[in-house]
N, C-alpha and C. Protein backbone atom coordinates (compact mmCIF):
# COMPACT_ATOMS: atom_id res chain seq x y z
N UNK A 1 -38.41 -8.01 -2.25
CA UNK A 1 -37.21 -8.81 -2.15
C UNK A 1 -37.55 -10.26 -2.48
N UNK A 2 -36.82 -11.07 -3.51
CA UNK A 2 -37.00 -11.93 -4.07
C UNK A 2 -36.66 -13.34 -2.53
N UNK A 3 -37.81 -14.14 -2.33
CA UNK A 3 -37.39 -15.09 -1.26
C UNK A 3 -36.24 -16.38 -1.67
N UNK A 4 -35.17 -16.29 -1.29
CA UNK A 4 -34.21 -17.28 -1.50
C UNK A 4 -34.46 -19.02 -1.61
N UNK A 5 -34.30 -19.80 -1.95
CA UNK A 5 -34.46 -20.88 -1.88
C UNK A 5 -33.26 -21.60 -0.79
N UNK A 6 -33.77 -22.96 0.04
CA UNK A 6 -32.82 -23.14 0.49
C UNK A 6 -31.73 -23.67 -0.38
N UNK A 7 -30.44 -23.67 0.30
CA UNK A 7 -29.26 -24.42 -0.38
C UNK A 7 -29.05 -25.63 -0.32
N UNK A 8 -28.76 -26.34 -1.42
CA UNK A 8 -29.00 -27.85 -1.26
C UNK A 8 -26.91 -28.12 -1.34
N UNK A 9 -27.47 -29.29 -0.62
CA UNK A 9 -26.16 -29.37 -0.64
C UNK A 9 -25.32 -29.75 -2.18
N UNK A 10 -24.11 -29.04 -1.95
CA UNK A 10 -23.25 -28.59 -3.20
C UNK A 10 -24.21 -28.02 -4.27
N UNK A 11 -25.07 -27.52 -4.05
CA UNK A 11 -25.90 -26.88 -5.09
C UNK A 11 -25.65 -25.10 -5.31
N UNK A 12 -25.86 -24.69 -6.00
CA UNK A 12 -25.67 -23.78 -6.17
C UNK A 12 -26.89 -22.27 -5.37
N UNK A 13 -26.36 -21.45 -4.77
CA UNK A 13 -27.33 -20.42 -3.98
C UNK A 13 -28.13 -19.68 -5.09
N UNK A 14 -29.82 -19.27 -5.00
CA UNK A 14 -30.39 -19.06 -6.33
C UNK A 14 -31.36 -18.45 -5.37
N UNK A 15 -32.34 -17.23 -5.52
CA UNK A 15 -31.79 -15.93 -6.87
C UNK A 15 -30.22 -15.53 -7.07
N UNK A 16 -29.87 -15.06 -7.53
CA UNK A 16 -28.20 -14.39 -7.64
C UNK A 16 -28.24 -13.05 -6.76
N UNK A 17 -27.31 -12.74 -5.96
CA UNK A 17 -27.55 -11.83 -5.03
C UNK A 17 -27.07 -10.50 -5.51
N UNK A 18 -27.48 -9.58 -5.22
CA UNK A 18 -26.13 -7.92 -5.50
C UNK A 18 -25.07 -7.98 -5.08
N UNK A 19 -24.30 -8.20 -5.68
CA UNK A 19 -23.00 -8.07 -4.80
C UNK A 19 -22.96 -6.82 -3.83
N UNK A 20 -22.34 -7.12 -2.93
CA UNK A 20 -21.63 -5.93 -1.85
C UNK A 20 -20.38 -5.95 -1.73
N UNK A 21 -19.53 -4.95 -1.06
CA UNK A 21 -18.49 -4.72 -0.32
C UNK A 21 -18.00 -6.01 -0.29
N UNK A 22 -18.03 -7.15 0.58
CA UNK A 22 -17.32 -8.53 0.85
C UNK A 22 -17.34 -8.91 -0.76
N UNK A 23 -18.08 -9.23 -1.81
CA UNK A 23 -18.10 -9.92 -2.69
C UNK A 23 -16.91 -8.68 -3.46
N UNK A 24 -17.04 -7.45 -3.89
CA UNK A 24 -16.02 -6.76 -4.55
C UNK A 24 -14.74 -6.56 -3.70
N UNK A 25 -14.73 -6.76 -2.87
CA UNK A 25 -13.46 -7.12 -1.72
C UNK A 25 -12.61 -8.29 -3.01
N UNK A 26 -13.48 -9.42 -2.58
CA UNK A 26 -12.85 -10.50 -3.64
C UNK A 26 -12.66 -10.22 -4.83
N UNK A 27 -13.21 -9.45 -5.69
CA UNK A 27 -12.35 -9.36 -7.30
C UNK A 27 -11.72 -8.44 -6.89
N UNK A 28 -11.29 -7.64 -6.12
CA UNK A 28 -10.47 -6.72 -6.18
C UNK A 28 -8.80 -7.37 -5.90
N UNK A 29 -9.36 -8.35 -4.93
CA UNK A 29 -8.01 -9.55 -5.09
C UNK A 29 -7.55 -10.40 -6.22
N UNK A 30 -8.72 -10.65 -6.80
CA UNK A 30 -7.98 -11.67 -8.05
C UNK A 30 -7.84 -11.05 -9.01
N UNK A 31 -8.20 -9.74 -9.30
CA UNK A 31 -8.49 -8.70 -9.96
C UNK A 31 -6.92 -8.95 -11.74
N UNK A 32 -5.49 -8.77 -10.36
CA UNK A 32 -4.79 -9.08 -11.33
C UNK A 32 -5.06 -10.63 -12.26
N UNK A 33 -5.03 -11.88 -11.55
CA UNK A 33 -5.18 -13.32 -11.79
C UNK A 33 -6.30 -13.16 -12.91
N UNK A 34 -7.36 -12.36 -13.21
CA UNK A 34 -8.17 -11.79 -14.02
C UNK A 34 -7.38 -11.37 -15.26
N UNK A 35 -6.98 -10.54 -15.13
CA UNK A 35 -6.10 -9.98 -16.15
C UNK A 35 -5.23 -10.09 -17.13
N UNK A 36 -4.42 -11.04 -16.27
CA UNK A 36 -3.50 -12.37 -16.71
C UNK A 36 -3.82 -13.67 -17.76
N UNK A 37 -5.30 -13.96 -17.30
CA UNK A 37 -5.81 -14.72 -17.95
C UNK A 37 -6.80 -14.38 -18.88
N UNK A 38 -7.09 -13.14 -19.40
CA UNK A 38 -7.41 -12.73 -20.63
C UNK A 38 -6.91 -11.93 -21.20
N UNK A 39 -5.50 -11.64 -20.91
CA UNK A 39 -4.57 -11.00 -21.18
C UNK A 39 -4.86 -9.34 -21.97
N UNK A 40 -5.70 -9.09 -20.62
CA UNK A 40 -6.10 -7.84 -20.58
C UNK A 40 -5.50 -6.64 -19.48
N UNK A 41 -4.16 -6.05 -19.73
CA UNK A 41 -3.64 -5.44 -18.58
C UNK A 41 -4.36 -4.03 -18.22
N UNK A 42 -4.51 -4.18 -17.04
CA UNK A 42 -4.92 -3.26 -16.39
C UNK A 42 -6.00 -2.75 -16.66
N UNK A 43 -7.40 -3.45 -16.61
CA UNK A 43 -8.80 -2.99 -16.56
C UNK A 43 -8.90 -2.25 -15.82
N UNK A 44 -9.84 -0.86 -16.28
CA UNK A 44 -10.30 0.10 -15.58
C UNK A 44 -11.38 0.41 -15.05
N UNK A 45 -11.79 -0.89 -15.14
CA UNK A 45 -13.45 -1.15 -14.91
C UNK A 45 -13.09 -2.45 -14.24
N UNK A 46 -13.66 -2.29 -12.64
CA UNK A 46 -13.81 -4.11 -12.20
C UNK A 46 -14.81 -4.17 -11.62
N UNK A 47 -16.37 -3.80 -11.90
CA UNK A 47 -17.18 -3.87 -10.64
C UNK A 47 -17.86 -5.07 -10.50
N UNK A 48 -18.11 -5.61 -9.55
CA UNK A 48 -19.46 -7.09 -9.21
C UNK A 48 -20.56 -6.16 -9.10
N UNK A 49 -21.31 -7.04 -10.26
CA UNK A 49 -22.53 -6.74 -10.03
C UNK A 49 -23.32 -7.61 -8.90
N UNK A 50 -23.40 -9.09 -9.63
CA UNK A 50 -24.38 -9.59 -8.58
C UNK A 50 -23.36 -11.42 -8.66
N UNK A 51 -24.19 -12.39 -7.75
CA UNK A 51 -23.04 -13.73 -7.47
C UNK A 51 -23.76 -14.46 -7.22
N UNK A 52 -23.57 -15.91 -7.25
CA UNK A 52 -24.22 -16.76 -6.74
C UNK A 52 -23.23 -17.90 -5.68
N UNK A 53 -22.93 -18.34 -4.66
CA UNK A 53 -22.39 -19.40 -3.73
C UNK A 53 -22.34 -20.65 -3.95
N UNK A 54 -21.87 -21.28 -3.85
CA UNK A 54 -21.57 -23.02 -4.12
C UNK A 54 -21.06 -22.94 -2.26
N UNK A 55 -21.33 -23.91 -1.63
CA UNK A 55 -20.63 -24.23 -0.44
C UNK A 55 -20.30 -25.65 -0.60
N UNK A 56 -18.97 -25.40 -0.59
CA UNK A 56 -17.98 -27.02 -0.27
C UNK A 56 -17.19 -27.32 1.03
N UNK A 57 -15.94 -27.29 0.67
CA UNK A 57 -14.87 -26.85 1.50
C UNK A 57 -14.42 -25.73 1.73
N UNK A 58 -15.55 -25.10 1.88
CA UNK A 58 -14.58 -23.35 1.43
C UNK A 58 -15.99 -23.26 0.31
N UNK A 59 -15.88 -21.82 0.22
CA UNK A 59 -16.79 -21.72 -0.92
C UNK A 59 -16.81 -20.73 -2.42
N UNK A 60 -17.22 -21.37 -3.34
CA UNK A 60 -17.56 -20.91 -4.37
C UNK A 60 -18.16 -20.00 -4.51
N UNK A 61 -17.57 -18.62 -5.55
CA UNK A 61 -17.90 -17.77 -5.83
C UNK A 61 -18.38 -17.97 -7.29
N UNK A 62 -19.59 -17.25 -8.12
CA UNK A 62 -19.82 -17.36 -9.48
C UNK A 62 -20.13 -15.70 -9.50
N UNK A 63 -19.28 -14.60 -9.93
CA UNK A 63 -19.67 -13.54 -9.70
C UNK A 63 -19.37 -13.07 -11.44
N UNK A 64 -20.79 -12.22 -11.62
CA UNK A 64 -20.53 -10.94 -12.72
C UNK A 64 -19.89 -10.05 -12.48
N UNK A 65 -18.97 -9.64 -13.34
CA UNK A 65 -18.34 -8.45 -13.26
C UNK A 65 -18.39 -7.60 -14.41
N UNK A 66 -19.01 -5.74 -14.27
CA UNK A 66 -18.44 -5.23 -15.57
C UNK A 66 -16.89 -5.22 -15.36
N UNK A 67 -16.55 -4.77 -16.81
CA UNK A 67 -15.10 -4.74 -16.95
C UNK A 67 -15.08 -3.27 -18.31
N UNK A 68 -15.97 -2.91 -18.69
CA UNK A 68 -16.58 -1.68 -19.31
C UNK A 68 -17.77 -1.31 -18.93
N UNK A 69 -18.44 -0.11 -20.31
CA UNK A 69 -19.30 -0.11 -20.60
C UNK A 69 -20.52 -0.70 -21.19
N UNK A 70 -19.92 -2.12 -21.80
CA UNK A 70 -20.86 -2.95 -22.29
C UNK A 70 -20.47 -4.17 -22.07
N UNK A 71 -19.42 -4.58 -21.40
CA UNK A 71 -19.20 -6.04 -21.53
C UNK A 71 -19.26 -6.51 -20.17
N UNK A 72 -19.27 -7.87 -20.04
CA UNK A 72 -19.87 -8.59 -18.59
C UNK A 72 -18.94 -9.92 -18.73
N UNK A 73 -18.20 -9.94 -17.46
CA UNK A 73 -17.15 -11.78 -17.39
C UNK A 73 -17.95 -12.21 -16.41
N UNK A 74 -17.42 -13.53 -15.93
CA UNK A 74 -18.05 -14.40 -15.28
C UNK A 74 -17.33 -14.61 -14.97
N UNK A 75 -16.75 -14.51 -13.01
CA UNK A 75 -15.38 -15.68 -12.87
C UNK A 75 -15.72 -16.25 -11.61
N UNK A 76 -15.23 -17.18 -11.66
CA UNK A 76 -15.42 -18.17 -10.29
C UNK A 76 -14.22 -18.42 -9.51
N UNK A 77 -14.32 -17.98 -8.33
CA UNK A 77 -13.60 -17.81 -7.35
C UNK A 77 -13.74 -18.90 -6.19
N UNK A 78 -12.40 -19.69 -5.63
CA UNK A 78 -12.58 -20.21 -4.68
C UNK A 78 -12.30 -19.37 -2.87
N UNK A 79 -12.58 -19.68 -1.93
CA UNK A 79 -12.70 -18.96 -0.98
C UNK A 79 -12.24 -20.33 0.10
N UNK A 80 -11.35 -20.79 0.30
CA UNK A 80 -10.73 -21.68 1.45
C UNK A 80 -10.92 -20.95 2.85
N UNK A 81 -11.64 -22.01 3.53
CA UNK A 81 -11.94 -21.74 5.25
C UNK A 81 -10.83 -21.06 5.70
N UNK A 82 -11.64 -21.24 6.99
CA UNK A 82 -10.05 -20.14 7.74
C UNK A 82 -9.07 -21.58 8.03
N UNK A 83 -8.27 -21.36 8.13
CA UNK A 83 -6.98 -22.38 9.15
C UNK A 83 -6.40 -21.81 10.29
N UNK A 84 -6.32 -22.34 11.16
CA UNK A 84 -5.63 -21.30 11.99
C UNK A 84 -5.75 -20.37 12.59
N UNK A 85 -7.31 -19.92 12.04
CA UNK A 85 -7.53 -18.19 12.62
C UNK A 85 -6.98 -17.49 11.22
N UNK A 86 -6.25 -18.22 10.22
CA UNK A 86 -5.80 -17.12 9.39
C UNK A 86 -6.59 -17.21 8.01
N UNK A 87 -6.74 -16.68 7.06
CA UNK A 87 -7.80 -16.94 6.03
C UNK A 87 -7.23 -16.59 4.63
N UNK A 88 -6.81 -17.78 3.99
CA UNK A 88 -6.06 -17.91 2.37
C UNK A 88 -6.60 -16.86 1.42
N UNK A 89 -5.17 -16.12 0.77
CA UNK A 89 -6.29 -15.29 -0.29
C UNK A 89 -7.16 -16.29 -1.54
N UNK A 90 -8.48 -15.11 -2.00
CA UNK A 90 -9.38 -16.22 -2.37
C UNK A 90 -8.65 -16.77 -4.10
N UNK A 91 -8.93 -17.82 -4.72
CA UNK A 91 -7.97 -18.00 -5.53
C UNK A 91 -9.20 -18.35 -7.00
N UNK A 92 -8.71 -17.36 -7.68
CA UNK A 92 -9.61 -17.66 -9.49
C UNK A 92 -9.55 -18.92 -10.31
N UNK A 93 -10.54 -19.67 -10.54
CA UNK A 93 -10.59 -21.15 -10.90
C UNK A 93 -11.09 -21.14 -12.16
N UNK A 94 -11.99 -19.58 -12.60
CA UNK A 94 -12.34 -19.91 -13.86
C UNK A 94 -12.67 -18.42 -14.21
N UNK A 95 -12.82 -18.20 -15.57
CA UNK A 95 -13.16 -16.90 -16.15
C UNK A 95 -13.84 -17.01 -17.51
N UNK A 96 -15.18 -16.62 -17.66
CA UNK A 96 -15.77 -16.60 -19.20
C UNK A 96 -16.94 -15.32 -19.78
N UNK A 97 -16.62 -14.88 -20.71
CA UNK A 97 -16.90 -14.14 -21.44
C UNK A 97 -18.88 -14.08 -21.15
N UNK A 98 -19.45 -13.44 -20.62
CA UNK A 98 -20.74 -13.42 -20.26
C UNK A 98 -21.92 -12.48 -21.20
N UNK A 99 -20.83 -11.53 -22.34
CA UNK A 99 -21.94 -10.61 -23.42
C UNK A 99 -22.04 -9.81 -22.75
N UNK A 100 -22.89 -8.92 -23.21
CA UNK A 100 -23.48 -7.75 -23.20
C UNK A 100 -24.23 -7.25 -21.66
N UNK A 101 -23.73 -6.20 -21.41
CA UNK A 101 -24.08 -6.01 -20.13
C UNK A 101 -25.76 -6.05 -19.75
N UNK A 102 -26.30 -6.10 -20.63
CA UNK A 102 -28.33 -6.06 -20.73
C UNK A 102 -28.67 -7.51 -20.72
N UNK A 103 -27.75 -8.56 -20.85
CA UNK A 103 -28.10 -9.98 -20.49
C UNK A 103 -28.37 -10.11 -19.51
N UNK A 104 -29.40 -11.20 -19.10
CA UNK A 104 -30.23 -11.15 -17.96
C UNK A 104 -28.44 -12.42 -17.01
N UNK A 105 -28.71 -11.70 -15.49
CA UNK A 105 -28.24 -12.75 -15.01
C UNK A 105 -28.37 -13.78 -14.40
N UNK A 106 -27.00 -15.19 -14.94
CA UNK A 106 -27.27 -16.71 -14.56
C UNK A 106 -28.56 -16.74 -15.18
């Protein structure tokens, strides 16, 4: 297991982690907001592979996703604290074309 570095502040979290469950939780929410903005309806493929964290106010998501068999996006997701006890859905800030699924990631 690769040893993490600490997080510097507003820096970005490094190695890139596997995504799990909580991280595909989140594209499964923006999943449409995804779609919309590459005006690709209804992908049949959404999995996270792996992500990296930004902590701000809330925190930054930088997650791979397939979306096929060979292709790989990149989208960055914000994640707003709780308020209230209650917790904002997480909201898509960016999306880019990442190549070929055999590209190494970040």
């Amino acid at each position: 297991m690769a040893q993490q570095e600490p997080i510097k502040c507003g820096g970005w979290s490094q190695p890139p982690r596997k995504a799990d469950a909580e991280v595909q939780k989140i594209c499964d929410q923006v999943k449409k907001a995804v779609e919309d903005r590459i005006n690709s309806p209804e992908l049949t493929m959404f999995t996270a592979l792996d992500y990296i964290t930004q902590v701000v106010a809330g925190v930054n998501y930088r997650i791979r996703v397939q979306i096929n068999n060979v292709c790989v996006i990149r989208i960055q997701v914000f994640q707003a604290p709780l308020l209230s006890g209650k917790q904002a859905p997480p909201e898509l800030t960016d999306v880019a074309n990442d190549g070929p699924l055999n590209d190494k990631p970040f």
